[in-house]
C-alpha atoms as a PDB file:
ATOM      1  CA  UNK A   1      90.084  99.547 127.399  1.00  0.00           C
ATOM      2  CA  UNK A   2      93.400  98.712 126.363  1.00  0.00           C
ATOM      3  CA  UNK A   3      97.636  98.884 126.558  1.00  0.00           C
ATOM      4  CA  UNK A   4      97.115 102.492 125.889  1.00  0.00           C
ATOM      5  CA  UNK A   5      94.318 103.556 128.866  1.00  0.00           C
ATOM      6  CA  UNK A   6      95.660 107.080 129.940  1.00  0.00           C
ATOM      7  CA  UNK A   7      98.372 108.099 127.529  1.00  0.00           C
ATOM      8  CA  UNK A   8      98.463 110.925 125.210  1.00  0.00           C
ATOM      9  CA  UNK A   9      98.923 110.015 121.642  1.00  0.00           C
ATOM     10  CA  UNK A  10      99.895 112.689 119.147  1.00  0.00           C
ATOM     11  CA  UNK A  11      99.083 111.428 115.000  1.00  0.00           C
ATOM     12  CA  UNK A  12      99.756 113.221 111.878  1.00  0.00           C
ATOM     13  CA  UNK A  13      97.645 112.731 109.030  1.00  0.00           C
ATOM     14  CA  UNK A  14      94.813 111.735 110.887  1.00  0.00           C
ATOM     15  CA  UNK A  15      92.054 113.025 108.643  1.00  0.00           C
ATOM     16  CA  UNK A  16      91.819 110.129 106.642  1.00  0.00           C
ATOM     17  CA  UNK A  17      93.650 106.967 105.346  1.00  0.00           C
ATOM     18  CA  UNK A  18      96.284 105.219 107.473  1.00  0.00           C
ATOM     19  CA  UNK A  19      96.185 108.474 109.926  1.00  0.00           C
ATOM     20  CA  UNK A  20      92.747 107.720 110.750  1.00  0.00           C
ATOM     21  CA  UNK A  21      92.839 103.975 111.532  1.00  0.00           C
ATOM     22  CA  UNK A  22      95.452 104.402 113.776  1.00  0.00           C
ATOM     23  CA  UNK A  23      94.291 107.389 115.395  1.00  0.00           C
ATOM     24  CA  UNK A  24      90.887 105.387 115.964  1.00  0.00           C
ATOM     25  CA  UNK A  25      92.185 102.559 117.165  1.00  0.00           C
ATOM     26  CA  UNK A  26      94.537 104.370 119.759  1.00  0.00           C
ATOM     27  CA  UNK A  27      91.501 106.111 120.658  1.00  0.00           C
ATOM     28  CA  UNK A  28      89.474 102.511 121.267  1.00  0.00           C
ATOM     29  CA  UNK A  29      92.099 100.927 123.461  1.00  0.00           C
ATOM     30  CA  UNK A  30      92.245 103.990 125.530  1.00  0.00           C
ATOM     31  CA  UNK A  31      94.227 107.132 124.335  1.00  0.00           C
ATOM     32  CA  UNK A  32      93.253 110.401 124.569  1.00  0.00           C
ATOM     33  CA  UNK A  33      94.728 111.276 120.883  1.00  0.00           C
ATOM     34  CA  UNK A  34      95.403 114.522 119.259  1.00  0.00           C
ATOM     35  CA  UNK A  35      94.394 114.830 115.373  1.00  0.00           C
ATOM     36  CA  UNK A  36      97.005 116.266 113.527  1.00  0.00           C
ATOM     37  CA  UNK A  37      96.407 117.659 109.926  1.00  0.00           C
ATOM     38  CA  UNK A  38      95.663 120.519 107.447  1.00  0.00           C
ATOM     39  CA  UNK A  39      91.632 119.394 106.762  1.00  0.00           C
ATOM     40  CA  UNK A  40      89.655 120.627 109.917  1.00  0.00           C
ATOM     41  CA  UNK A  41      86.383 119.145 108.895  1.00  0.00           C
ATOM     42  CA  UNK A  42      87.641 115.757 107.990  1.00  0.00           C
ATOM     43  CA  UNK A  43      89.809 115.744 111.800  1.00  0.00           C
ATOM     44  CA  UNK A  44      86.196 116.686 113.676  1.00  0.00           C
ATOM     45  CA  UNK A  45      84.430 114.055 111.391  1.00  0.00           C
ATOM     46  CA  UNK A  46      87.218 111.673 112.946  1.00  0.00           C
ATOM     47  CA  UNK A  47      86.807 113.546 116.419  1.00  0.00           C
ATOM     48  CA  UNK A  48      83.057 112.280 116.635  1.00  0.00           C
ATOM     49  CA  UNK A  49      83.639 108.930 115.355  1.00  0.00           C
ATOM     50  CA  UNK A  50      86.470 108.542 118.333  1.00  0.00           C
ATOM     51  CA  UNK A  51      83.369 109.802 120.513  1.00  0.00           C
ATOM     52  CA  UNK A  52      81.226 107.411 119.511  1.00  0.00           C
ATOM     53  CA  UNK A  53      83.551 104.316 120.522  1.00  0.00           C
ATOM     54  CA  UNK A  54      84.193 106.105 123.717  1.00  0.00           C
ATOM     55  CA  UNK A  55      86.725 107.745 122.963  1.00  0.00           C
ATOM     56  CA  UNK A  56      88.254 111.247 123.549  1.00  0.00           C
ATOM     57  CA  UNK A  57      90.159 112.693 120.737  1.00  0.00           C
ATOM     58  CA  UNK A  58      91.074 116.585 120.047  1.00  0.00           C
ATOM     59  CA  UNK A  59      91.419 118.105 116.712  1.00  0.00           C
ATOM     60  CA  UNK A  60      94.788 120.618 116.401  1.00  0.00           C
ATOM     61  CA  UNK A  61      94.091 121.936 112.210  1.00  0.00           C
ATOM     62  CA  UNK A  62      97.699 122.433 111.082  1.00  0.00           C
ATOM     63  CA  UNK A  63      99.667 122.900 107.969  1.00  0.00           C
ATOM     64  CA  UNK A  64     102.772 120.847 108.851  1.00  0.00           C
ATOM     65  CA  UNK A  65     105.261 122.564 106.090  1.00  0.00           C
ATOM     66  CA  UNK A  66     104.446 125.532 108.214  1.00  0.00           C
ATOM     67  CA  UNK A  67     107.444 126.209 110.774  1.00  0.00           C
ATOM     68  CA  UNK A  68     105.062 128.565 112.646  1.00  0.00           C
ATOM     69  CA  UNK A  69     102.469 126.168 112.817  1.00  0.00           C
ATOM     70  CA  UNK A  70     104.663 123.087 114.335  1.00  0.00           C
ATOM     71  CA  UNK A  71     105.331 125.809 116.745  1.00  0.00           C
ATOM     72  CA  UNK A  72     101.816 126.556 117.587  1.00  0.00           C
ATOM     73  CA  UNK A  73     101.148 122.832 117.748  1.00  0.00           C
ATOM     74  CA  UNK A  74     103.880 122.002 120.260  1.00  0.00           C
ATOM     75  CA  UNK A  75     103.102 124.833 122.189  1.00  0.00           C
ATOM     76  CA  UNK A  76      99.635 124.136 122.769  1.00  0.00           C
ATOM     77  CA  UNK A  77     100.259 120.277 123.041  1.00  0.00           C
ATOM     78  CA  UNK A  78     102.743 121.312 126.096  1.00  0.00           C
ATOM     79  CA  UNK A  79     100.276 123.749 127.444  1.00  0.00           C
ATOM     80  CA  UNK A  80      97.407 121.044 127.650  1.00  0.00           C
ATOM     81  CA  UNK A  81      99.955 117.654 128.446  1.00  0.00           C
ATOM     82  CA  UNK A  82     102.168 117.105 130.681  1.00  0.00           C
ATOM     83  CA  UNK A  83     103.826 114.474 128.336  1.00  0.00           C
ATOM     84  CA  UNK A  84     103.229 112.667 125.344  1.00  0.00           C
ATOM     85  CA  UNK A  85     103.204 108.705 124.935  1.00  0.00           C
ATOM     86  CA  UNK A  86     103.118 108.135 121.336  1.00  0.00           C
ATOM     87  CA  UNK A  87     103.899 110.017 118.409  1.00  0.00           C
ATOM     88  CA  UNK A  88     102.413 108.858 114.946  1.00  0.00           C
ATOM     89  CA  UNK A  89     104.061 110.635 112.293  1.00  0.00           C
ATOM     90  CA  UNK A  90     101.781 109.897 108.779  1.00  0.00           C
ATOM     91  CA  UNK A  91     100.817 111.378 105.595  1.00  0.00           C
ATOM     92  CA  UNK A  92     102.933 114.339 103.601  1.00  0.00           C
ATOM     93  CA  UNK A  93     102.551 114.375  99.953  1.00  0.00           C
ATOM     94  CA  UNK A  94     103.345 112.268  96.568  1.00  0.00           C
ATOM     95  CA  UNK A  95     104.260 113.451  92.984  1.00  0.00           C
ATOM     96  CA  UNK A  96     104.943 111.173  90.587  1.00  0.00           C
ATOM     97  CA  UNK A  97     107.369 112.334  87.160  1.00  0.00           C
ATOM     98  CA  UNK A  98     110.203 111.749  85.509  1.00  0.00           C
ATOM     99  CA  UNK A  99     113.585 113.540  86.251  1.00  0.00           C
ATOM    100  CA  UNK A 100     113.471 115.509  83.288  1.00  0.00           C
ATOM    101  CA  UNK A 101     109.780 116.274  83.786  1.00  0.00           C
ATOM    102  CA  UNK A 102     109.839 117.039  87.524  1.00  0.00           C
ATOM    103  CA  UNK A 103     108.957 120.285  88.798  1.00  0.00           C
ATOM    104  CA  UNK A 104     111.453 121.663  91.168  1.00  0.00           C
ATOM    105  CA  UNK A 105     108.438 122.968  93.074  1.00  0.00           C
ATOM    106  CA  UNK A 106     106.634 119.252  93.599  1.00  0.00           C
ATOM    107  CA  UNK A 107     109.705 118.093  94.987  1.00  0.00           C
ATOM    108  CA  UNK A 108     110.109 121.030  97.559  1.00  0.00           C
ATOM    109  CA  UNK A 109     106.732 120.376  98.546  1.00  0.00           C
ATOM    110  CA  UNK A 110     107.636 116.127  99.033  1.00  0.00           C
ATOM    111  CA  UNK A 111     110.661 117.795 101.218  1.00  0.00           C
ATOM    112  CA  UNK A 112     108.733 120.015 103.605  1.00  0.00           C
ATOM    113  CA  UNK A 113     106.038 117.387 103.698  1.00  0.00           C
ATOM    114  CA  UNK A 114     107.693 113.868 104.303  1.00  0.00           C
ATOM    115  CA  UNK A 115     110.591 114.736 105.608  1.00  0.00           C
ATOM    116  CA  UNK A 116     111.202 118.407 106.821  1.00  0.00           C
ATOM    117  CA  UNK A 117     108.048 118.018 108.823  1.00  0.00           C
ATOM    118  CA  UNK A 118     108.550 114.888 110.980  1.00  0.00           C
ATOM    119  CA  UNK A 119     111.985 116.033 112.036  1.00  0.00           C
ATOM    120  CA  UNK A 120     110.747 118.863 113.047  1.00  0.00           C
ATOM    121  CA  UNK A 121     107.414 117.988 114.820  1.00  0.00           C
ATOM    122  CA  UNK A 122     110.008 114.985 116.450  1.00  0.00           C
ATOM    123  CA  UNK A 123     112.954 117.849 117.729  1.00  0.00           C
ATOM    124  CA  UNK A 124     109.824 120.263 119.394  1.00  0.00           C
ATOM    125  CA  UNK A 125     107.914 116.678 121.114  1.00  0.00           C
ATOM    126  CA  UNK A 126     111.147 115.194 121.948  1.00  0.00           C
ATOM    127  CA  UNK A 127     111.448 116.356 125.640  1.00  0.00           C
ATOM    128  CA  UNK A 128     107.523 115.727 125.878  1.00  0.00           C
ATOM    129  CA  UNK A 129     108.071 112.012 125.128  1.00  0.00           C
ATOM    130  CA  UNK A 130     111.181 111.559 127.143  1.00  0.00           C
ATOM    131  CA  UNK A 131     108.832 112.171 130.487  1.00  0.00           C
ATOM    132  CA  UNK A 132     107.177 108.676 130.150  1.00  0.00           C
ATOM    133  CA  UNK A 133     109.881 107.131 127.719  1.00  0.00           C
ATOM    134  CA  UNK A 134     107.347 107.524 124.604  1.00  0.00           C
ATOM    135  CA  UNK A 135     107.351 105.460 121.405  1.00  0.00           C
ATOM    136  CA  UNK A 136     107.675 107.129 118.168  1.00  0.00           C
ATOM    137  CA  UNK A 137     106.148 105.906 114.707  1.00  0.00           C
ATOM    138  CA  UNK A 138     107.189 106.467 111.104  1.00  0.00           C
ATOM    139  CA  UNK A 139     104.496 105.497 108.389  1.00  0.00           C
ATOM    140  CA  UNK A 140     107.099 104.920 105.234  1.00  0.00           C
ATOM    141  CA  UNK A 141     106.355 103.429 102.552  1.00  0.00           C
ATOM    142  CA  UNK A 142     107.747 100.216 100.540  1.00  0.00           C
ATOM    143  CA  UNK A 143     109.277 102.420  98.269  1.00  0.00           C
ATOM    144  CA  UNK A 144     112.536 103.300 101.067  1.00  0.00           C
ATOM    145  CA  UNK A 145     113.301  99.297 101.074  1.00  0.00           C
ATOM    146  CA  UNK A 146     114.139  98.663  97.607  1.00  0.00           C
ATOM    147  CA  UNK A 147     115.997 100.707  94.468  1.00  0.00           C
ATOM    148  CA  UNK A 148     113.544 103.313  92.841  1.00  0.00           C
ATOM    149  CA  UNK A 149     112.198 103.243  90.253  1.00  0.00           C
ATOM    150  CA  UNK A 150     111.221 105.132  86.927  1.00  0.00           C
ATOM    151  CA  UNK A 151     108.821 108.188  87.788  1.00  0.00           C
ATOM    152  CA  UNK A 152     108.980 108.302  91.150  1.00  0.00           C
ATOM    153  CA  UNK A 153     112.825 109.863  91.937  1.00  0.00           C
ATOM    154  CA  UNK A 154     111.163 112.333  94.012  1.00  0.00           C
ATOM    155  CA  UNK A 155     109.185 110.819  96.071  1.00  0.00           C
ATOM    156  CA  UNK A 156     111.625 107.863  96.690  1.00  0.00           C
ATOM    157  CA  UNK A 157     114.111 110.344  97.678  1.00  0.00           C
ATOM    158  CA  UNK A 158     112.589 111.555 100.642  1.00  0.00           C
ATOM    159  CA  UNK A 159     111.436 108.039 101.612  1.00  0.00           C
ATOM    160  CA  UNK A 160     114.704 106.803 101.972  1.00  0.00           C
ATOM    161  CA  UNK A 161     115.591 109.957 103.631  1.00  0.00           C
ATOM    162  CA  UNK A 162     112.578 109.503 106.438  1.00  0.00           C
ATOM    163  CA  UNK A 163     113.943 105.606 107.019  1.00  0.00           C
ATOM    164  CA  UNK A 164     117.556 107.386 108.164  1.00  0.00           C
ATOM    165  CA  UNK A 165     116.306 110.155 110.296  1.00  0.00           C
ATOM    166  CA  UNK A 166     114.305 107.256 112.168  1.00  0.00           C
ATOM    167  CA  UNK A 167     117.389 105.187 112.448  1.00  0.00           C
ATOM    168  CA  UNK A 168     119.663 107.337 113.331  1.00  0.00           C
ATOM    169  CA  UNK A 169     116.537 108.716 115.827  1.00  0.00           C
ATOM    170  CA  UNK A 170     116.821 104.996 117.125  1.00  0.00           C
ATOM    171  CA  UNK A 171     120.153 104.884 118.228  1.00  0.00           C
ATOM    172  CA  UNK A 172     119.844 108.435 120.000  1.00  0.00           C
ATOM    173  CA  UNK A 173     117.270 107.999 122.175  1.00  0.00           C
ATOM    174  CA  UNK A 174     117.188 104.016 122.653  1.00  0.00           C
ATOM    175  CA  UNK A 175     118.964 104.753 126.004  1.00  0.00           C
ATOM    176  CA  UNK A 176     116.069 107.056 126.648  1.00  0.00           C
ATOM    177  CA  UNK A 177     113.767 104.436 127.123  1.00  0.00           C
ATOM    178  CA  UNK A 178     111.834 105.991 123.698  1.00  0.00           C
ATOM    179  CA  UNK A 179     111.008 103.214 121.267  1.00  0.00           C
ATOM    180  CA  UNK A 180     111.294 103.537 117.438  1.00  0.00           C
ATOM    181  CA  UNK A 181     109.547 102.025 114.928  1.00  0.00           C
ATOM    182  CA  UNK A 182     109.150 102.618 111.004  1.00  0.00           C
ATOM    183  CA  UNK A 183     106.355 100.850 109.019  1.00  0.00           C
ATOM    184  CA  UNK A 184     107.009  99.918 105.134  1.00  0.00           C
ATOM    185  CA  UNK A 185     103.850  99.442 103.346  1.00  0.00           C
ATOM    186  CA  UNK A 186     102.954  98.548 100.059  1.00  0.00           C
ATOM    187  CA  UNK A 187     100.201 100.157  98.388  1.00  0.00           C
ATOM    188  CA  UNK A 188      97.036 100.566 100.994  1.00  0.00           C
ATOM    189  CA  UNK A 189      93.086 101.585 100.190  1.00  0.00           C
ATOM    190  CA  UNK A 190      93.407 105.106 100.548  1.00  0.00           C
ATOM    191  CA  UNK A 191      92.397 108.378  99.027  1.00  0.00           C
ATOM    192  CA  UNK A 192      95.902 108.812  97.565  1.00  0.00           C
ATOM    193  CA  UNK A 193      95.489 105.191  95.868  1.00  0.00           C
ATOM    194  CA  UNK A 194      93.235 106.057  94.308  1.00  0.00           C
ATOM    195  CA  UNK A 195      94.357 109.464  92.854  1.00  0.00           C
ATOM    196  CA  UNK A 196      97.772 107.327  91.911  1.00  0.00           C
ATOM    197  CA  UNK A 197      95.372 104.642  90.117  1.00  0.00           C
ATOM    198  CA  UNK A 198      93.662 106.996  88.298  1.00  0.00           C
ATOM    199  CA  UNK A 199      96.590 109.059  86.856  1.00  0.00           C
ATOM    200  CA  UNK A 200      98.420 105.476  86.031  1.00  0.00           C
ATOM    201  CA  UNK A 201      94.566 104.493  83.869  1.00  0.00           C
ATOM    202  CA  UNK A 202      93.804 101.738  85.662  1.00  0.00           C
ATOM    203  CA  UNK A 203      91.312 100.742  88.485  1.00  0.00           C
ATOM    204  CA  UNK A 204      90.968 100.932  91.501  1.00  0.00           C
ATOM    205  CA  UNK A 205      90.578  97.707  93.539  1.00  0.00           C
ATOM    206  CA  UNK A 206      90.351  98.923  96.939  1.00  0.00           C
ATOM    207  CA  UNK A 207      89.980  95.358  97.951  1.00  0.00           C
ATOM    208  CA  UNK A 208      92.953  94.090  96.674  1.00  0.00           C
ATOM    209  CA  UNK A 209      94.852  96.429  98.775  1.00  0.00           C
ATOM    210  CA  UNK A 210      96.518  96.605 101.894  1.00  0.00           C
ATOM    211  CA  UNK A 211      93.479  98.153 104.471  1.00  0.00           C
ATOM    212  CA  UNK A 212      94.399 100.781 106.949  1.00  0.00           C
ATOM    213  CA  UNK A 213      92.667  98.921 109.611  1.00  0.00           C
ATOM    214  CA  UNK A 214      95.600  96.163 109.061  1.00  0.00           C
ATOM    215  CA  UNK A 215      97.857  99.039 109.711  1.00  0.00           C
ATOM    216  CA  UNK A 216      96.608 100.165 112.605  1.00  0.00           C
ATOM    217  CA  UNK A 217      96.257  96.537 114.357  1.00  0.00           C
ATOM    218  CA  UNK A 218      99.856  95.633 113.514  1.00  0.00           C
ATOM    219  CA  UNK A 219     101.290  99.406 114.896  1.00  0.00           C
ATOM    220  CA  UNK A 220      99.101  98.753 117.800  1.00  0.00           C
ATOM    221  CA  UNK A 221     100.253  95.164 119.104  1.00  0.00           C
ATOM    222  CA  UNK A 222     104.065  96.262 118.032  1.00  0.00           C
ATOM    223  CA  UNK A 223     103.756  99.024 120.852  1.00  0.00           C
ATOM    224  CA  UNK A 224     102.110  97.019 123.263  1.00  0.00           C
ATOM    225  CA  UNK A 225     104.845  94.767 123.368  1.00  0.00           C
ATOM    226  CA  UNK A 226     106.464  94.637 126.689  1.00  0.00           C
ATOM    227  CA  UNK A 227     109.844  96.749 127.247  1.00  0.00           C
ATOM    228  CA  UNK A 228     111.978  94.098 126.866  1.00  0.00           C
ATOM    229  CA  UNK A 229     111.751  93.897 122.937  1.00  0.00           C
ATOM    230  CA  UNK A 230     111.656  96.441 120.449  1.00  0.00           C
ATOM    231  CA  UNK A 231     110.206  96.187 116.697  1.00  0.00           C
ATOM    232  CA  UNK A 232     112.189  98.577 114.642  1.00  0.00           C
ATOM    233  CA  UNK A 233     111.097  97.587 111.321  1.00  0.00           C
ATOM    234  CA  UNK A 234     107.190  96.393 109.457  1.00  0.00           C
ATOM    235  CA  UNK A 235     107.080  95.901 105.765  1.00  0.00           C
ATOM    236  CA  UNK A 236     103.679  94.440 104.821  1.00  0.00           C
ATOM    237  CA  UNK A 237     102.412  94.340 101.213  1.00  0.00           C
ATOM    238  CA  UNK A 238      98.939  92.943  99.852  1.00  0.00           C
ATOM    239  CA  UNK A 239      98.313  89.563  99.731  1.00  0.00           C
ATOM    240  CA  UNK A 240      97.247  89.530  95.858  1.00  0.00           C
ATOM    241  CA  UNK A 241      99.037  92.085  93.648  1.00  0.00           C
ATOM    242  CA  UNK A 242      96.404  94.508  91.805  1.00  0.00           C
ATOM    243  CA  UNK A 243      99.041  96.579  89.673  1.00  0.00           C
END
């Protein structure tokens, strides 16, 4: 089946987009995954299609800027695991504005979602992935590798945030044997695409964009890699700008 044949994978935002490719193809090469998001239709949809390939894949509905619920999540991931293998940590939410413009509320929201949330889902799995010397995934986004820009202060902020809680992460558990790796992409064919395209009046070219199945190959060989190398850093853009 694959590098990952009997481990537990645990992804976030794996109703849809670049949560769902990965999850997928974790699933197809062998893992026994556990969806992780707020839309419980949408993770069963992506339950069934995991099914289909072969696949076993659990669905765990949970709002993520929800202490409680990371609680109830850990707990019942450590109730039905002995360990966890990989950790995917995707999705959270994006507002774009100007400073002036901003509502304090969208950015609170960008906070529990992108950045409050994965440290907190990492600190509860921590001990989980230390049985089997896990790897650990942060889905970025381009935006944390370059200054921001006009409009999206917000969402940049907790970008470049995410990109030093996994580094710092890094150097912490590297003597662990844990692995950690953070993924920059540009902009990628997914539903929030094209939301984004359609608030900024233009089309959208889901072809001209990164796919999430590209995603999902390149985390997937990066982890595979044997133990003597680790890839701490993936920043892929599409081949032919559309915006």
């Amino acid at each position: 089946m694959g590098c990952f044949q009997g481990q537990v994978a645990v992804v976030t935002g794996a109703s849809s987009g670049i949560g769902r490719a990965i999850a997928l193809d974790f699933a197809g090469h062998g893992a026994e995954v556990c969806l992780v998001a707020r839309r419980e239709d949408l993770l069963k949809s992506v339950a069934q299609e995991a099914a289909a390939m072969g696949g076993l894949a659990h669905v765990h509905a949970t709002d993520l800027t929800s202490d409680e619920a990371i609680q109830l999540l850990a707990a019942n991931i450590q109730k039905n695991f002995a360990h966890v293998n990989l950790l995917v940590l995707c999705g959270g939410a994006i507002s774009h504005s100007t400073t002036e413009q901003g509502r304090v509320e969208d950015f609170d929201l960008q906070y529990r979602s992108n950045l409050r949330a994965p440290y907190a889902l990492v600190q509860v799995l921590l001990p989980l992935l230390r049985r089997q010397q896990g790897q650990i995934v942060f889905i970025n986004s381009s935006v944390a590798t370059r200054q921001s820009g006009k409009g999206v202060g917000q969402f940049t902020a907790t970008q470049h945030a995410l990109r030093a809680i996994a580094d710092s992460l890094r150097d912490e558990v590297n003597a662990d044997g844990i692995r950690v790796l953070s993924v920059y992409p540009g902009r990628t064919a997914t539903e929030r695409m094209a939301k984004l395209a359609e608030q900024e009046g233009r089309a959208y070219l889901p072809e001209l964009l990164i796919q999430p199945q590209d995603l999902a190959t390149m985390v997937s060989q990066a982890l595979c890699l044997p133990r003597t190398v680790e890839v701490t850093d993936i920043r892929m853009r599409p081949m032919k700008k559309s915006y």
